[in-house]
Structures are given as C-alpha cells and as structure tokens.
C-alpha atoms as a PDB file:
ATOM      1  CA  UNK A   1     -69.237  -3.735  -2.567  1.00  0.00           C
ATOM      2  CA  UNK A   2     -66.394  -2.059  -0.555  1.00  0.00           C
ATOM      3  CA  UNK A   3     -69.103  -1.207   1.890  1.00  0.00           C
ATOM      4  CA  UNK A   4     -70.091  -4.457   1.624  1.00  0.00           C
ATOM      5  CA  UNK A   5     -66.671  -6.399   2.770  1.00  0.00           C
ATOM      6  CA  UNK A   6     -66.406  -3.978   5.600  1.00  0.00           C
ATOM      7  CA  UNK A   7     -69.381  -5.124   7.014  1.00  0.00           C
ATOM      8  CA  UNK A   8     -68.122  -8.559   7.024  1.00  0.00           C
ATOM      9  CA  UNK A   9     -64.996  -7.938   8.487  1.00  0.00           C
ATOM     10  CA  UNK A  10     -66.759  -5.893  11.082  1.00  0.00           C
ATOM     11  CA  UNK A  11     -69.263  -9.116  12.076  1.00  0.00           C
ATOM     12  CA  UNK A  12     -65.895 -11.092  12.352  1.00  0.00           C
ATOM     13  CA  UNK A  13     -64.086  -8.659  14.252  1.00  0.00           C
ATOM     14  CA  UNK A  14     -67.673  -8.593  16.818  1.00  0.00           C
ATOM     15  CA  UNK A  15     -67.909 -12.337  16.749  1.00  0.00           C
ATOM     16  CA  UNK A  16     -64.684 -12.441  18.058  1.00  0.00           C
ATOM     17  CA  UNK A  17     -64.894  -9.600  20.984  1.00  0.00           C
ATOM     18  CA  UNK A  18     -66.491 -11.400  23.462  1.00  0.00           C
ATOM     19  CA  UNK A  19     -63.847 -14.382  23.248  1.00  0.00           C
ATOM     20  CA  UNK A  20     -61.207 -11.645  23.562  1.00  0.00           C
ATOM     21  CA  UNK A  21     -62.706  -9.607  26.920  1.00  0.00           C
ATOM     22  CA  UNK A  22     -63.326 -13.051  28.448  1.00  0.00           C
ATOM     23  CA  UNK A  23     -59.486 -13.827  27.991  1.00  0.00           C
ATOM     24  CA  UNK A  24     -58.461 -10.224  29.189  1.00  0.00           C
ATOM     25  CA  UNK A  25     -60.954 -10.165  31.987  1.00  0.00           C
ATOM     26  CA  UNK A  26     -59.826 -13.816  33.270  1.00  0.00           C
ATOM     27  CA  UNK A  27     -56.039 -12.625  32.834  1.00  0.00           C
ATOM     28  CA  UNK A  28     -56.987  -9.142  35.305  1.00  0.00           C
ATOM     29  CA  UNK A  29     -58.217 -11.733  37.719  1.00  0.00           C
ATOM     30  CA  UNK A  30     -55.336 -13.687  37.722  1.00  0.00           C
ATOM     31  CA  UNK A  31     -52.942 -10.599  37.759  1.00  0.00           C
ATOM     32  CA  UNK A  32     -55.270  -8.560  40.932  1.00  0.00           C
ATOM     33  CA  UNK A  33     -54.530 -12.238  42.634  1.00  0.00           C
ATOM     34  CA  UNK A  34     -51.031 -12.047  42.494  1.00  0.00           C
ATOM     35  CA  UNK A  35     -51.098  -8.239  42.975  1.00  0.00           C
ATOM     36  CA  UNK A  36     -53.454  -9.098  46.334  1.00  0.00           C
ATOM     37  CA  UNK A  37     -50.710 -11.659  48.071  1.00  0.00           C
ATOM     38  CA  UNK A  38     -48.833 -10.029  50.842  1.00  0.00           C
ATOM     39  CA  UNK A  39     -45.608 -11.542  49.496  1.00  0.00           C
ATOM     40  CA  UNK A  40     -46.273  -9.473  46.015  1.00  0.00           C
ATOM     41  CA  UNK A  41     -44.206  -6.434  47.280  1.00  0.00           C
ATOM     42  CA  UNK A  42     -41.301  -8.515  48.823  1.00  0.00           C
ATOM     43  CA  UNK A  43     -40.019  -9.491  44.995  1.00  0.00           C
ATOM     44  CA  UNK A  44     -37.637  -7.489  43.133  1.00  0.00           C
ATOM     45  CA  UNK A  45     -38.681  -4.314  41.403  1.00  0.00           C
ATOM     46  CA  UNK A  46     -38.401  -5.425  37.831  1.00  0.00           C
ATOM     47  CA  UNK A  47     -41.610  -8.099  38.611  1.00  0.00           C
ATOM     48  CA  UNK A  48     -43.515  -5.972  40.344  1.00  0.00           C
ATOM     49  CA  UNK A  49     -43.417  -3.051  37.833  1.00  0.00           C
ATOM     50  CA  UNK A  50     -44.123  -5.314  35.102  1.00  0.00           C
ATOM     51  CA  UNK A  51     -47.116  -7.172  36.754  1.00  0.00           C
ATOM     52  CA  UNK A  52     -48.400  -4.046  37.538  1.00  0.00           C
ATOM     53  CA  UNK A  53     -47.490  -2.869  33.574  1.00  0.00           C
ATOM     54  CA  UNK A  54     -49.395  -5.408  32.337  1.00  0.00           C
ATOM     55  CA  UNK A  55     -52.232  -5.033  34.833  1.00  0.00           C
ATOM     56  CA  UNK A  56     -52.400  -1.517  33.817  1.00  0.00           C
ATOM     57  CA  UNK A  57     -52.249  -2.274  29.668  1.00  0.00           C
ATOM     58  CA  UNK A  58     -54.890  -5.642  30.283  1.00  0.00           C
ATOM     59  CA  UNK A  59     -57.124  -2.848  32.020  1.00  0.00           C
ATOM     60  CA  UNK A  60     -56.746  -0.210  28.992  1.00  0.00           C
ATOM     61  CA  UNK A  61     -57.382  -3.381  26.423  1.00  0.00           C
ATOM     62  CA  UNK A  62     -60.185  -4.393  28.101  1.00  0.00           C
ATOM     63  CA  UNK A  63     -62.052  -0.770  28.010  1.00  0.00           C
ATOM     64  CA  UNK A  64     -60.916  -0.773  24.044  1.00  0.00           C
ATOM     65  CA  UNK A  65     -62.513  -3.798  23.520  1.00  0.00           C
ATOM     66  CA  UNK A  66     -65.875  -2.787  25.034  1.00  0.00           C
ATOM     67  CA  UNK A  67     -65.865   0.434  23.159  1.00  0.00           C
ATOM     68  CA  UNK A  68     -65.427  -1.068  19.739  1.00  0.00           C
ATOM     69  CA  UNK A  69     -67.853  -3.547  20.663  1.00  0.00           C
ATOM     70  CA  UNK A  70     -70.795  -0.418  21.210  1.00  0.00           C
ATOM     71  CA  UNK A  71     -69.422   1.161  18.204  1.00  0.00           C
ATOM     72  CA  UNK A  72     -69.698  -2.525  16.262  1.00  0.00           C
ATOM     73  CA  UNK A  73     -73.290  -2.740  17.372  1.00  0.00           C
ATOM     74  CA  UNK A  74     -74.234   1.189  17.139  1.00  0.00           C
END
C-alpha cells in the first residue's frame, strides 16, 4: 500500500513537471532579455546581482526539474 501511495504522489508530482519547466524556462527568457539590454549594467549593483541571482537559481531549478522528471519516468 505504502508503495502504492508513492506511486501516486509520484504521477502527480510528473503531471505537474512540465507546467513547472515551462514557467522556469519562460522566466530565463525574460531574465537573459533584461540581462541582454545595454542599459542592464548602468543600474545599481544590488539589481544587477540579484537578476543575475535569480538567473543563476532559475537555471539550477530548471536542470532539477528535468532530472527528476528522467528519474519519474526511469
């Protein structure tokens, strides 16, 4: 039975993967846009190191997601 309920929550957690890396991917986009404009690098520190934080931690999220999605379907 235990085995059972983790199957279940593993078909959830699957179903709702590719909803997930969509979101992250379209958020990268958005962020490599802003990083790309010229005036990017003219703003104060404190912006640019924490577009370039998140950047960095949607990046890492993103190759999470598309491991546990192999390992879901493995």
């Amino acid at each position: 039975r235990r085995q059972r309920q983790m199957c279940i929550r593993d078909r959830r957690e699957l179903d709702g993967l590719p909803g997930r890396i969509e979101s992250l991917e379209s958020e990268q986009s958005e962020l490599q846009a802003v990083t790309s404009d010229p005036g990017f690098y003219q703003q104060d520190q404190e912006a640019i190191t924490a577009t370039l934080a998140r950047l960095e931690a949607v990046a890492a999220e993103l190759e999470a997601c598309y491991a546990r999605w192999e390992t879901l379907e493995a």
